[in-house]
Each structure stands twice: as C-alpha cells, then as structure tokens.
Protein backbone atom coordinates (compact mmCIF):
# COMPACT_ATOMS: atom_id res chain seq x y z
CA UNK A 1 -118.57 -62.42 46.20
CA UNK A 2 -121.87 -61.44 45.10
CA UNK A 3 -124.41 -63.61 43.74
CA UNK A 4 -125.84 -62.90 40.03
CA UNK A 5 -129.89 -61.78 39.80
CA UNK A 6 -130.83 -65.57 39.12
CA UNK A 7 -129.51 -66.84 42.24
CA UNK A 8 -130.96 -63.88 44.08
CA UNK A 9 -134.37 -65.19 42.61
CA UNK A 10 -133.98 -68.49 43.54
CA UNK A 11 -133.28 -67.62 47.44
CA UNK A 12 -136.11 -64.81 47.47
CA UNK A 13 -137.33 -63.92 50.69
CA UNK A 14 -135.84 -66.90 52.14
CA UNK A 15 -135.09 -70.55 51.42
CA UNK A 16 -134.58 -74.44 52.41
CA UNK A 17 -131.30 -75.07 52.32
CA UNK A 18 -128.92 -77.85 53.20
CA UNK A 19 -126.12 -76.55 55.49
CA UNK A 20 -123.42 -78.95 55.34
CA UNK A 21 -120.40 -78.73 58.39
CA UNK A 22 -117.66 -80.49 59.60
CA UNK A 23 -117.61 -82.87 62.80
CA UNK A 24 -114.37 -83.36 64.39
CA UNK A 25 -113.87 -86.19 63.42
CA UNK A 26 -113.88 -84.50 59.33
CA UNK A 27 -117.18 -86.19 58.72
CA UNK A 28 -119.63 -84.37 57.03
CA UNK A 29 -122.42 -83.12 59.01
CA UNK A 30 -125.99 -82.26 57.48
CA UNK A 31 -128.67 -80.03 58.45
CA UNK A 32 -131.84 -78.28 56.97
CA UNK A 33 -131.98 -74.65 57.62
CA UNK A 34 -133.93 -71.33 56.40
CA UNK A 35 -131.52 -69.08 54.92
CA UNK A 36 -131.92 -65.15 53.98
CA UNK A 37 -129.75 -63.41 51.53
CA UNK A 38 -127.90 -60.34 53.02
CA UNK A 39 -125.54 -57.83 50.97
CA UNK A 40 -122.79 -56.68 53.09
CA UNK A 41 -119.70 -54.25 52.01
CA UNK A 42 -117.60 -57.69 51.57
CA UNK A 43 -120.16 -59.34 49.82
CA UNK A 44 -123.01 -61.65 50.29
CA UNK A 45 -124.11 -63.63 52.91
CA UNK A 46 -126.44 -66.39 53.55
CA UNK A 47 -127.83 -65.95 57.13
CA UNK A 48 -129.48 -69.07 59.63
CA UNK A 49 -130.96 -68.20 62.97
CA UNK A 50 -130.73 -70.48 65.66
CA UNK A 51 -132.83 -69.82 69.29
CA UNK A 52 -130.14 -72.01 70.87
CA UNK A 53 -126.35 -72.03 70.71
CA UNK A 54 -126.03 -75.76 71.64
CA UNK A 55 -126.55 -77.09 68.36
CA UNK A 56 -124.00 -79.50 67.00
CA UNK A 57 -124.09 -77.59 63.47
CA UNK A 58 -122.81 -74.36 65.57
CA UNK A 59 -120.37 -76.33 67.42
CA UNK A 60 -118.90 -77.56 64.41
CA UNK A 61 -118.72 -73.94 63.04
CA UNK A 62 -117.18 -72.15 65.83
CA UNK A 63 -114.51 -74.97 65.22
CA UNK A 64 -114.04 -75.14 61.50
CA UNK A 65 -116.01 -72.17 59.57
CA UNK A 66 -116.06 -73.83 55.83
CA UNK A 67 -119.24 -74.84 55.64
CA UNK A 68 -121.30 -76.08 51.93
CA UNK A 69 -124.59 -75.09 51.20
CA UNK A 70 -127.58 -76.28 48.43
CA UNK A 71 -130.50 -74.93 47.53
CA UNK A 72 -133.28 -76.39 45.26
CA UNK A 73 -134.98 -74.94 42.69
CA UNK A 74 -138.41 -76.10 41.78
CA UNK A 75 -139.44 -78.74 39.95
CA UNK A 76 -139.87 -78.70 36.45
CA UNK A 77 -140.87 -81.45 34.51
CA UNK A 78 -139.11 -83.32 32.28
CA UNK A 79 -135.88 -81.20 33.21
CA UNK A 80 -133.60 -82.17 36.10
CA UNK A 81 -134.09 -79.64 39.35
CA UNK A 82 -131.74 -76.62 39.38
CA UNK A 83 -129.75 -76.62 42.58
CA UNK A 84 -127.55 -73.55 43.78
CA UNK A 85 -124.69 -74.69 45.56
CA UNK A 86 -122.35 -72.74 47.76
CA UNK A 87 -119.03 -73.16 49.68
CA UNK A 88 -118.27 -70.47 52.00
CA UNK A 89 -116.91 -69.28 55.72
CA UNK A 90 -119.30 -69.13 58.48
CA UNK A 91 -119.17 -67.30 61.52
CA UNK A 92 -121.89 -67.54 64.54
CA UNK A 93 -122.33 -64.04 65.98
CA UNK A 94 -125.11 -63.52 68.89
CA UNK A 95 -128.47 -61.91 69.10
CA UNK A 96 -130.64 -61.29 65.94
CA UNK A 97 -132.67 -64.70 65.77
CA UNK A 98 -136.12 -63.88 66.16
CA UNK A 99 -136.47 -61.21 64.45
CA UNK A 100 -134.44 -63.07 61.31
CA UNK A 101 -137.23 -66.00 62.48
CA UNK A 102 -140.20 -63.99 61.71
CA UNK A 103 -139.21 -62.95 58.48
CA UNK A 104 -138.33 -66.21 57.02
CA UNK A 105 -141.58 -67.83 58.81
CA UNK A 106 -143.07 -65.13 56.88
CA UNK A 107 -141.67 -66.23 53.62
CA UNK A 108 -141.47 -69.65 53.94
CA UNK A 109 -144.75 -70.64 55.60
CA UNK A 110 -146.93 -67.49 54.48
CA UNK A 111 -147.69 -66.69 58.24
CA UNK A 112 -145.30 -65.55 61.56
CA UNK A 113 -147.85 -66.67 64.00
CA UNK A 114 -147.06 -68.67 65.81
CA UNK A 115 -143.11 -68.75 64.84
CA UNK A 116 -140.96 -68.01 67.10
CA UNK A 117 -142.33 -68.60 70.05
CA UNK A 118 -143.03 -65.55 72.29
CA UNK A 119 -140.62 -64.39 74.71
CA UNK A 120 -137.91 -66.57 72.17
CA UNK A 121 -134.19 -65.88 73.57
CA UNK A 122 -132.57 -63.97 71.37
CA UNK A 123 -130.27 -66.86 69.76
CA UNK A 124 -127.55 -66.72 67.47
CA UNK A 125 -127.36 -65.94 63.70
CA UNK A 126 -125.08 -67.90 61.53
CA UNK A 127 -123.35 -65.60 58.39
CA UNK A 128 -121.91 -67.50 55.67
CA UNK A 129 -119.60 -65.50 53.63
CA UNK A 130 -120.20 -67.10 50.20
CA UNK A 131 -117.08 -67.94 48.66
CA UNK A 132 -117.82 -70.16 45.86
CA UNK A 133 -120.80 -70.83 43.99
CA UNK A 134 -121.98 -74.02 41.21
CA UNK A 135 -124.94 -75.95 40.47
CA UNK A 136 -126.95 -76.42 37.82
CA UNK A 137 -128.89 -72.80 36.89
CA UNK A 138 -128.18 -69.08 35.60
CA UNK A 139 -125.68 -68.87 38.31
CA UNK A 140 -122.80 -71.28 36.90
C-alpha cells in the first residue's frame, strides 16, 4: 500500500511514533520509536533502527509480525490533533541501524552529533509493511 502525499508530510524526514506489538501472552506491548518512510516495489514501509537485537519489541516481532503504529500531528488549537494510524507486518532484518540513526537524529533533533554513538554495532532495522491506514487527517 502506499501512503497518500498528506501522510507522507506528516512523517517527513522522520517521526515519533508509537509502535505497538504483541507479548506472548496477546497483551499489547508499547514503545516509542523514530520511524522513516521508505518506498519499496511492494509498497511502503515504515522503518525503526535498533543498535541491539535484545529488545522485547523485536522479540515480540520475530514472533508475531502484526504490529500497530500512530503518529501525531501537531497541535492546533481549538481542533483535536490529527493522528496517522497504521496496522501492518513487520519484519526485523540485520545491519543498517546507524546509518538509518543518523538520519533520523538529523531530522528529529536538528543535529547527528553525538547520535549514534561511535563505533555503534550495526543493529537491526525493523520494516513495517503498512497494511492498513486510519486516523484522523487527509489520509482517511
């Protein structure tokens, strides 16, 4: 699936989003993550980069791949927030996390500095393959 131009806009260089998996138990389990959009020949993507594979968010992935994710809008007042929400199939694929790290620290804090950290391993990149989208915004 491929997102419309207003949900393009909204994720920009990169974004805060809430990635949303599923323990074992079938609990919900929440995380904040930077996300980058990425066109692919089977559609979009979201991407996450992780320096370590250990996280419970990956585990849970590896496990069960459908995964939700939100993304705010900014605030505007008087009006209530726009959100982009998407459901989707993740996959955790090695290699690829600094360099997806600098960008987004690039975007998303205005400087790569000191993000990642020299020598950084090279990690693991999380692809969502979105699925579904909703919300409240130019995209529904």
């Amino acid at each position: 699936m491929e997102l419309n131009d207003a949900a393009r806009a909204l994720i920009g260089a990169g974004a805060d989003a809430t990635l949303v998996t599923i323990n074992p138990d079938g609990s919900p389990q929440v995380s904040v993550v930077w996300v980058a959009l990425q066109s692919t020949p089977d559609g979009d993507e979201l991407v996450a980069a992780h320096l370590s594979g250990d996280y419970k968010k990956l585990r849970n992935i590896r496990r069960d791949p459908h995964v939700a994710v939100t993304i705010l809008g900014p605030s505007q007042l008087g009006q209530q927030r726009e959100y982009l929400a998407v459901t989707g199939s993740a996959r955790v694929v090695e290699g690829g996390a600094p360099e997806l790290l600098k960008q987004l620290a690039t975007a998303l804090l205005g400087s790569d500095e000191h993000f990642p950290p020299p020598n950084a391993p090279d990690g693991y990149l999380t692809r969502i393959r979105v699925e579904s989208i909703g919300g409240n915004g130019a995209w529904v």
